[in-house]
C-alpha atoms as a PDB file:
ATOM      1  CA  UNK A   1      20.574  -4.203 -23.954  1.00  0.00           C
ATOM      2  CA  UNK A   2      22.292  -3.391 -20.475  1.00  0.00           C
ATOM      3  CA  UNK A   3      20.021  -2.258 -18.004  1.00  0.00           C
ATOM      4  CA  UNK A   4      21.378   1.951 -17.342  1.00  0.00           C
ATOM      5  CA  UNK A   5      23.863   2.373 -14.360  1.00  0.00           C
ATOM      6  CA  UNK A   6      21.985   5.198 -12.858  1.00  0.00           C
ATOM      7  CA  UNK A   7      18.398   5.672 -13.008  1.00  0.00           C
ATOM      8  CA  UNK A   8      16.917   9.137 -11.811  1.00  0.00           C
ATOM      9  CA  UNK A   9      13.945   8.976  -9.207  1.00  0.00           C
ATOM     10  CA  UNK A  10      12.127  12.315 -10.160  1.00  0.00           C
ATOM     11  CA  UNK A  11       8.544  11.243  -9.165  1.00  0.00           C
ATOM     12  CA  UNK A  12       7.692  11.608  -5.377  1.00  0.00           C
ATOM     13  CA  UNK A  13       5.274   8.695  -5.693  1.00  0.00           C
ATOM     14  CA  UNK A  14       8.509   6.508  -7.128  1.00  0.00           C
ATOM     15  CA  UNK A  15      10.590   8.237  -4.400  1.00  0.00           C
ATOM     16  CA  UNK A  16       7.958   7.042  -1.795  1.00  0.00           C
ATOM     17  CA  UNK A  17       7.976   3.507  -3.507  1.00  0.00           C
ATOM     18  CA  UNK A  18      11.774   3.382  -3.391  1.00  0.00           C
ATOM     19  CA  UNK A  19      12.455   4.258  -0.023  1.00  0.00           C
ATOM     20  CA  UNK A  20      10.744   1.916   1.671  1.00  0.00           C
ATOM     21  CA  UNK A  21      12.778  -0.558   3.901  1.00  0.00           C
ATOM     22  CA  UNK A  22      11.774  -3.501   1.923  1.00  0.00           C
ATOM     23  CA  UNK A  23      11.385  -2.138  -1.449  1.00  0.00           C
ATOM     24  CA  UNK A  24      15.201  -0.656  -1.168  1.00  0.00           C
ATOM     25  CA  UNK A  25      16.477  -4.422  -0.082  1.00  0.00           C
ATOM     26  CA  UNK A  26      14.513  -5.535  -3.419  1.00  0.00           C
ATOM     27  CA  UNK A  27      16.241  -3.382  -5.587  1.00  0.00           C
ATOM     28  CA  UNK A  28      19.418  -3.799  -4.031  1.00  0.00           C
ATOM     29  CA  UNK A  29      19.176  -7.582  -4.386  1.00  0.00           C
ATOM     30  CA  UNK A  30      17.475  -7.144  -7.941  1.00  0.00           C
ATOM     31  CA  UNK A  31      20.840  -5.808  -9.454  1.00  0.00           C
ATOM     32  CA  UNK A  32      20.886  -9.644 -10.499  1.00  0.00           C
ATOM     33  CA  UNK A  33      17.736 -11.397 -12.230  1.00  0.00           C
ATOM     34  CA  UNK A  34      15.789 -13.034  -9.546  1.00  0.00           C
ATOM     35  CA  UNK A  35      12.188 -14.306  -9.023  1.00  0.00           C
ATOM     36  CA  UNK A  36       9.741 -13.651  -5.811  1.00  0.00           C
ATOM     37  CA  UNK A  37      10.289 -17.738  -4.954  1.00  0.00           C
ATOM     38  CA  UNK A  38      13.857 -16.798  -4.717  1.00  0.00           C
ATOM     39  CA  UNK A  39      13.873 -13.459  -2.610  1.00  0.00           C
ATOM     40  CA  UNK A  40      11.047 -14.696  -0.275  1.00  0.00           C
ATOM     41  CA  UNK A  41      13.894 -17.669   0.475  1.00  0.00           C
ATOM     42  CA  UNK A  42      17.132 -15.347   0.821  1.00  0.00           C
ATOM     43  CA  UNK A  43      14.747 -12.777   2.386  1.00  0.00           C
ATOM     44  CA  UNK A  44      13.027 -14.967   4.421  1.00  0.00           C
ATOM     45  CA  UNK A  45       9.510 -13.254   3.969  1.00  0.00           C
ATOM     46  CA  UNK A  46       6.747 -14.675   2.546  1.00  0.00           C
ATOM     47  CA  UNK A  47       6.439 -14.974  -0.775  1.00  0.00           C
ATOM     48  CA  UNK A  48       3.067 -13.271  -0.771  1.00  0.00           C
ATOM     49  CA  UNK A  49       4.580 -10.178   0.568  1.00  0.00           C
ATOM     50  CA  UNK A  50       7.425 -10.143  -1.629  1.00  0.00           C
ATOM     51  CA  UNK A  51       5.375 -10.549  -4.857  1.00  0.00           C
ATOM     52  CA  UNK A  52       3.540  -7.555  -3.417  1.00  0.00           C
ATOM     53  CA  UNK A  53       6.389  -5.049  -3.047  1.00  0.00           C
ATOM     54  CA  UNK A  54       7.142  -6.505  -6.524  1.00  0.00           C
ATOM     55  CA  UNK A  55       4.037  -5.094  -8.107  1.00  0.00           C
ATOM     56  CA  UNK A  56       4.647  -1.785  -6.790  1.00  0.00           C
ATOM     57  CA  UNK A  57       7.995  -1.217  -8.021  1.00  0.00           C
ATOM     58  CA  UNK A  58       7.096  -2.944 -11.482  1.00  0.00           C
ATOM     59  CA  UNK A  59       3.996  -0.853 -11.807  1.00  0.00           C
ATOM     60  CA  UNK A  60       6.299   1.880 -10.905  1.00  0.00           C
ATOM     61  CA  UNK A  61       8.845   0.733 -14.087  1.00  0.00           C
ATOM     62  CA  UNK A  62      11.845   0.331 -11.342  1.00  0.00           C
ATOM     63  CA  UNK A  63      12.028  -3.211 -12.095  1.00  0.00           C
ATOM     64  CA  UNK A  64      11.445  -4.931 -15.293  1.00  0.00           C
ATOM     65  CA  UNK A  65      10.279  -8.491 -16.271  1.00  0.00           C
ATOM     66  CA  UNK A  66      13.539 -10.157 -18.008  1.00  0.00           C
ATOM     67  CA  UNK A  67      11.913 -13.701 -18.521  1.00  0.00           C
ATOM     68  CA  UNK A  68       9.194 -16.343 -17.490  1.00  0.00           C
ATOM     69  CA  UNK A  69      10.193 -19.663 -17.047  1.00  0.00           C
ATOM     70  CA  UNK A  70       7.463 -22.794 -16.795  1.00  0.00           C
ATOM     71  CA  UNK A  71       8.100 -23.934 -13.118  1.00  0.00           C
ATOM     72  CA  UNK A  72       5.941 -27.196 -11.412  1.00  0.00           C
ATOM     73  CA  UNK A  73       3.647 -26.195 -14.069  1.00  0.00           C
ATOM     74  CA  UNK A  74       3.075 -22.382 -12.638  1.00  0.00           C
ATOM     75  CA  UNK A  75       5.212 -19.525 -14.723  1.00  0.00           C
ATOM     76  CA  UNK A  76       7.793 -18.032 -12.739  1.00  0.00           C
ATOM     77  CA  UNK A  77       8.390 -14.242 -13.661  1.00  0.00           C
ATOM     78  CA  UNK A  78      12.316 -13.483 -12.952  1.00  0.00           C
ATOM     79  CA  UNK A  79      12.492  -9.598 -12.563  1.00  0.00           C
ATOM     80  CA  UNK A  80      15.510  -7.325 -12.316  1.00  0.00           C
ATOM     81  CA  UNK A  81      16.030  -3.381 -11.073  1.00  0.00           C
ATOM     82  CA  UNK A  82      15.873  -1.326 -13.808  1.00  0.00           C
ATOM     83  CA  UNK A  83      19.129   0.386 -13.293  1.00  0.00           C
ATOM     84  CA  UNK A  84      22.423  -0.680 -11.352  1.00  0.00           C
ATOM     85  CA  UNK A  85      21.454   2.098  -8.647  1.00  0.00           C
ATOM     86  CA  UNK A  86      19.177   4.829  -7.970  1.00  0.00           C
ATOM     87  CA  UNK A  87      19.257   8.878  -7.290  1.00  0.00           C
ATOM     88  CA  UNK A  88      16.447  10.706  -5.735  1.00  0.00           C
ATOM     89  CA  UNK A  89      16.155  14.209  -7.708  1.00  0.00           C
ATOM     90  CA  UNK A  90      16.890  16.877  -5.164  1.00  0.00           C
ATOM     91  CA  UNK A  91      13.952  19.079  -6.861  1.00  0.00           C
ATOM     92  CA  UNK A  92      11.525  16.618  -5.774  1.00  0.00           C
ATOM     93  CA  UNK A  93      11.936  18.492  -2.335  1.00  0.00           C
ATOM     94  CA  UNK A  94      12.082  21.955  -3.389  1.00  0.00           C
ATOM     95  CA  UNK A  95       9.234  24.100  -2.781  1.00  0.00           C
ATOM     96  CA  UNK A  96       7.424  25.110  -5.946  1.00  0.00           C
ATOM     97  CA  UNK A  97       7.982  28.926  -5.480  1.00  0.00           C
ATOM     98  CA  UNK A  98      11.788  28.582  -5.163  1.00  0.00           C
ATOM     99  CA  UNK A  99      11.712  27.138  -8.799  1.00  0.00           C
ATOM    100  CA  UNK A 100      12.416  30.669 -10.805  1.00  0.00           C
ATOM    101  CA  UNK A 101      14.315  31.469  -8.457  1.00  0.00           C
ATOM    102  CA  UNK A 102      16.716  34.862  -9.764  1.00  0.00           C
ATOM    103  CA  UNK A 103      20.650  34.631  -9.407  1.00  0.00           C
ATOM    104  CA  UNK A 104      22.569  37.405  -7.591  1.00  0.00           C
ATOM    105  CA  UNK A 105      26.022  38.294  -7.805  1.00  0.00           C
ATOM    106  CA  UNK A 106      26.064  37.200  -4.328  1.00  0.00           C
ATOM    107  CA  UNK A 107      24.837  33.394  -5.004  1.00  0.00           C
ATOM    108  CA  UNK A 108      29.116  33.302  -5.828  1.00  0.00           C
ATOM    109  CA  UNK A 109      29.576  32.503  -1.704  1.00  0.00           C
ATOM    110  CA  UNK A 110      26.103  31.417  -1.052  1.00  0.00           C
ATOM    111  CA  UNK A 111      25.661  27.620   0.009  1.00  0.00           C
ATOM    112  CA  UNK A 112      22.588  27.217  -0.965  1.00  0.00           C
ATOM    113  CA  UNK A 113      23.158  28.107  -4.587  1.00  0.00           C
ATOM    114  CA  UNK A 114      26.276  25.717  -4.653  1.00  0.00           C
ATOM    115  CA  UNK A 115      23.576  22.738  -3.656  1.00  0.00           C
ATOM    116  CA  UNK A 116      20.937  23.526  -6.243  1.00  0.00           C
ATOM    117  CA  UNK A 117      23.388  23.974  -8.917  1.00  0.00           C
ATOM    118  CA  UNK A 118      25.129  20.026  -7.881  1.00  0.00           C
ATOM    119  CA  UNK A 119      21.386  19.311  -7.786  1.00  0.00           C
ATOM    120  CA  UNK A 120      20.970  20.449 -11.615  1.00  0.00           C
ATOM    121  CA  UNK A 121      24.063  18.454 -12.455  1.00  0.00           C
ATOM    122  CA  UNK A 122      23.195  15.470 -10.830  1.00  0.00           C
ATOM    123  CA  UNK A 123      20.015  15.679 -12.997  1.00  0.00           C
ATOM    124  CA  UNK A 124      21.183  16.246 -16.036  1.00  0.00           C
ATOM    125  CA  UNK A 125      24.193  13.645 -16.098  1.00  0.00           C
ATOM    126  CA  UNK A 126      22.036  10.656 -14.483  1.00  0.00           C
ATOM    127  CA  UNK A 127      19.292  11.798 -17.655  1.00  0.00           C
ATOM    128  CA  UNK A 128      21.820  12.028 -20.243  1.00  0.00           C
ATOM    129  CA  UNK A 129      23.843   8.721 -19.058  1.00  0.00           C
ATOM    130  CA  UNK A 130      20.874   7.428 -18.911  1.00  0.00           C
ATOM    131  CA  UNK A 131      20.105   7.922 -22.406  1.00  0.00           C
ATOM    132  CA  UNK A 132      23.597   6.907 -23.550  1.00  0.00           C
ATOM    133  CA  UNK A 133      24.009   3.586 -21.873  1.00  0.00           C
ATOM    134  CA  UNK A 134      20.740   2.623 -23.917  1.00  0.00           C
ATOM    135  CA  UNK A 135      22.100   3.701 -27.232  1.00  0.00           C
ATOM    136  CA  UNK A 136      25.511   1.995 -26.160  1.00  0.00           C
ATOM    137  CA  UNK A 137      26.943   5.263 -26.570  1.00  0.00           C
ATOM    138  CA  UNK A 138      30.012   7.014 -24.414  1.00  0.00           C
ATOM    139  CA  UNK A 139      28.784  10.201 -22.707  1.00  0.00           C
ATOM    140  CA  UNK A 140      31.687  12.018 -22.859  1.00  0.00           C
ATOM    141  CA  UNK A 141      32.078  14.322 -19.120  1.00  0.00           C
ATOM    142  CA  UNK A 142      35.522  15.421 -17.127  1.00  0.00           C
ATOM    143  CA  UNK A 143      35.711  16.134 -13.512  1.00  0.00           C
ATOM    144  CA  UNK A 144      38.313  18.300 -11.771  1.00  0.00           C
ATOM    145  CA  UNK A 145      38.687  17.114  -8.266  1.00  0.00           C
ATOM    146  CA  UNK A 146      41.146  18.717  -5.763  1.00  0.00           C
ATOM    147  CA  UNK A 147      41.379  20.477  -2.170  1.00  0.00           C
ATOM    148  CA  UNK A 148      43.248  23.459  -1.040  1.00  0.00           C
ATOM    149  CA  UNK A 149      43.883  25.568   1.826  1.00  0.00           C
ATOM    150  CA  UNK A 150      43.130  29.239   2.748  1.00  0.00           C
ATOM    151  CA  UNK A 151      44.322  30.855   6.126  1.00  0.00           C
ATOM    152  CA  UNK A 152      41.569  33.766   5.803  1.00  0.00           C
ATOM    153  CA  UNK A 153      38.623  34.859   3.999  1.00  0.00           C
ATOM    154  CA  UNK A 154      41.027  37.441   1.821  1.00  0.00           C
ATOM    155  CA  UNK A 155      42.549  34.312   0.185  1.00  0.00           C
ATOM    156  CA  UNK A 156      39.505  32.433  -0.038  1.00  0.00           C
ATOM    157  CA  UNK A 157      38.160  35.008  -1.823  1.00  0.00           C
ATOM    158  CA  UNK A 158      41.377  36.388  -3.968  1.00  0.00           C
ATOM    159  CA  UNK A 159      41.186  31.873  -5.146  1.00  0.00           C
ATOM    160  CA  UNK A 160      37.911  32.483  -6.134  1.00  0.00           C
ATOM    161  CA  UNK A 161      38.238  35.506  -8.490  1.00  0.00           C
ATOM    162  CA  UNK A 162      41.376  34.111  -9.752  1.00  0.00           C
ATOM    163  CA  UNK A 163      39.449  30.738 -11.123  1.00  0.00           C
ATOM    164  CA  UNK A 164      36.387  32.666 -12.173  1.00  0.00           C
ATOM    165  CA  UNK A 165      38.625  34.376 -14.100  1.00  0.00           C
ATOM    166  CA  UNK A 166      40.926  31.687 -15.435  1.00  0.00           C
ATOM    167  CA  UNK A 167      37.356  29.903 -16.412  1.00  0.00           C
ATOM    168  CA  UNK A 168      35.837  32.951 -18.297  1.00  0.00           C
ATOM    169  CA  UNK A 169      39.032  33.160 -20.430  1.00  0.00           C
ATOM    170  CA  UNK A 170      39.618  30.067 -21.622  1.00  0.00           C
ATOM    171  CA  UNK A 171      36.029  29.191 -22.177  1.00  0.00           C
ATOM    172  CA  UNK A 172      36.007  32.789 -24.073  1.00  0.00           C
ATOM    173  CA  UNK A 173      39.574  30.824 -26.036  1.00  0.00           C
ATOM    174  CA  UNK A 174      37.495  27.774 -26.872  1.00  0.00           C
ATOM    175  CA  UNK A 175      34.650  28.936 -27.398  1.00  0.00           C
ATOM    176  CA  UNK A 176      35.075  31.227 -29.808  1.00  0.00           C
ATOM    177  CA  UNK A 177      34.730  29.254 -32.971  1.00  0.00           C
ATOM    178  CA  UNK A 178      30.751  28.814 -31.847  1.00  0.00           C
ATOM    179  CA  UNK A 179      30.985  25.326 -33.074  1.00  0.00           C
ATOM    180  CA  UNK A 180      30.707  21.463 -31.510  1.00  0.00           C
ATOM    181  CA  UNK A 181      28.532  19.915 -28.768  1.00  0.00           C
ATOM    182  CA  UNK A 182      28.218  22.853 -25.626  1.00  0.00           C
ATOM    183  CA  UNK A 183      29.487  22.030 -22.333  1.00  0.00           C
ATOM    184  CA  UNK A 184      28.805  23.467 -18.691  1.00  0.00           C
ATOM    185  CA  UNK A 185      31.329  23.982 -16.766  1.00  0.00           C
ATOM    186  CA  UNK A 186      30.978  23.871 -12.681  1.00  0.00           C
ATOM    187  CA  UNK A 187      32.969  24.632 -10.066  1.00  0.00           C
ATOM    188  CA  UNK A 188      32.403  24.542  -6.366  1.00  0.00           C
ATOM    189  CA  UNK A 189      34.128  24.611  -3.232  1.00  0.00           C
ATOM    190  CA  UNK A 190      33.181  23.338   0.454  1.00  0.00           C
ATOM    191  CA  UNK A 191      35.122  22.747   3.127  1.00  0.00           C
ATOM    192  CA  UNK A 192      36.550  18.996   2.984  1.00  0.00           C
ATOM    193  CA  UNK A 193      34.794  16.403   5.618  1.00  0.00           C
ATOM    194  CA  UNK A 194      36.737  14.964   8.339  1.00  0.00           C
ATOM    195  CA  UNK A 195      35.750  11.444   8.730  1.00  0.00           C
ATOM    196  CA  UNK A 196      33.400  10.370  11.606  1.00  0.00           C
ATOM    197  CA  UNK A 197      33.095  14.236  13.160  1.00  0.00           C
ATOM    198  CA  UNK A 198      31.567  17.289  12.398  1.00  0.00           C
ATOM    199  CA  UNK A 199      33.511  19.630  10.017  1.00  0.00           C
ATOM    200  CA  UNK A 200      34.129  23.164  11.630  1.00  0.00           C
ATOM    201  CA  UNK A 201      34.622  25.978   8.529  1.00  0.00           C
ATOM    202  CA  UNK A 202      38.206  25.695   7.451  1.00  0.00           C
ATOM    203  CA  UNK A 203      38.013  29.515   6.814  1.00  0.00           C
ATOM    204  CA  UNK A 204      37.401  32.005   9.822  1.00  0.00           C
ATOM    205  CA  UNK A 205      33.753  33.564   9.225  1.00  0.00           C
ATOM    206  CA  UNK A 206      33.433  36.861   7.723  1.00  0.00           C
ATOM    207  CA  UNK A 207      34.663  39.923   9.763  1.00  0.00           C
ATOM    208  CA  UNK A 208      36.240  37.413  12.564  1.00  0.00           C
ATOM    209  CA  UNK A 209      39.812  36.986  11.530  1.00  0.00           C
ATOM    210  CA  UNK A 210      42.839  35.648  13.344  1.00  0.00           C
ATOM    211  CA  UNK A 211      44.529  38.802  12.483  1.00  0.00           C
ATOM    212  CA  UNK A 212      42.914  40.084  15.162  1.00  0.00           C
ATOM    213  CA  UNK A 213      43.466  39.544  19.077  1.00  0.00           C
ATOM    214  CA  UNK A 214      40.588  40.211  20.285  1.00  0.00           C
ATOM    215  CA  UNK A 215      38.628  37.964  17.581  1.00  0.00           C
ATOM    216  CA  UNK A 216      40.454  35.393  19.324  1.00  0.00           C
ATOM    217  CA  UNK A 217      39.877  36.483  23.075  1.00  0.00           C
ATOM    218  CA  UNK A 218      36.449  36.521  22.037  1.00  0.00           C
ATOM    219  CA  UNK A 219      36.345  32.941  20.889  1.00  0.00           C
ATOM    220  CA  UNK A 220      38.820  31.889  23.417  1.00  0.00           C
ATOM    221  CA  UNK A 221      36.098  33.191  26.207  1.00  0.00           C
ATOM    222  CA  UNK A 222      33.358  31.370  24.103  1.00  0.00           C
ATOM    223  CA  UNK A 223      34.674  27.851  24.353  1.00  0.00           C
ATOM    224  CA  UNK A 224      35.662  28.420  28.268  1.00  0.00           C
ATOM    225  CA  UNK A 225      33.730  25.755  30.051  1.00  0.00           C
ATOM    226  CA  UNK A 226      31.600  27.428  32.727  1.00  0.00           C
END
């Protein structure tokens, strides 16, 4: 049985165990079978310490014995990571208070919503590919994936509505039978990275429009070197 593709880290003593320097090399290098003899050589760290970190993240079920071999008449264990990489849960950071958290109207525009929700679906995806991959089973998902451009906050908002709306009606067309497996649908927007600098907001903020003259004297005056 294939070991999963993804495996999700939603224990903070398996996140603490994970991120350590040498423990993420490990599992990096433990994509393919290998035994401590063999990582302490490419490593070039003691065997002792490697078969250390190797108890930790065994105990810890993120690598898994695949074999023992009889060796200059020792038994070498050859180990492997238990998945092909590994996702840190982003609830393992949340405070507990902010877990029942109620959903406004608002939460539409709010940034914070739009990275607990891609939390939720990073979650649930890793679990349920997770679960497929063992059963040798397709998990069937789609992803929409595209950028656009808005010259104010009037069109960035007029998009918005537009989609919600688009959404709501066909999943109202589809769904109406009340039948099949049930899907989630998500979609988000952020402005796009630039690669290798900060990203400024594509959009100008809220009530500061360049519409307006003096919005821009004001910002003009703002970036004057003094």
């Amino acid at each position: 049985m294939a070991a999963p593709r993804v495996a999700l880290l939603d224990a903070p003593d398996d996140v603490r165990l994970a991120l350590s320097p040498m423990r993420r090399r490990l599992l990096d290098r433990l994509r393919v079978p290998a035994s401590a003899t063999q990582l302490a050589s490419e490593l070039t760290v003691g065997r002792q310490r490697v078969n250390y970190h190797l108890r930790a993240l065994e105990h810890a079920g993120l690598v898994e014995l695949v074999e023992e071999r009889q060796r200059r008449g020792c038994v070498e264990r050859i180990l492997v990571a238990r998945a092909g990489a590994f996702v840190v849960d982003p609830a393992v950071m949340e405070p507990r208070d902010q877990s029942h958290r109620r959903v406004s109207a608002q939460d539409r525009f709010s940034a914070a919503h739009l990275i607990e929700t891609a939390g939720d679906v990073l979650r649930n995806v890793v679990r349920m590919q997770d679960a497929a991959d063992r059963q040798g089973a397709r998990l069937l998902t789609f992803t929409i994936d595209t950028e656009v451009s808005f010259a104010t906050p009037r069109d960035f908002e007029r998009f918005t509505a537009a989609l919600a709306g688009c959404v709501a009606r066909q999943a109202a067309r589809f769904g109406a039978a009340g039948r099949g497996r049930r899907y989630r649908i998500v979609a988000g927007g952020h402005p796009a990275a630039r690669a290798h600098q900060p990203q400024a907001p594509s959009v100008p903020l809220e009530g500061e429009s360049d519409a307006h003259p003096r919005s821009r004297a004001r910002r003009d005056r703002r970036r004057r070197p003094h």
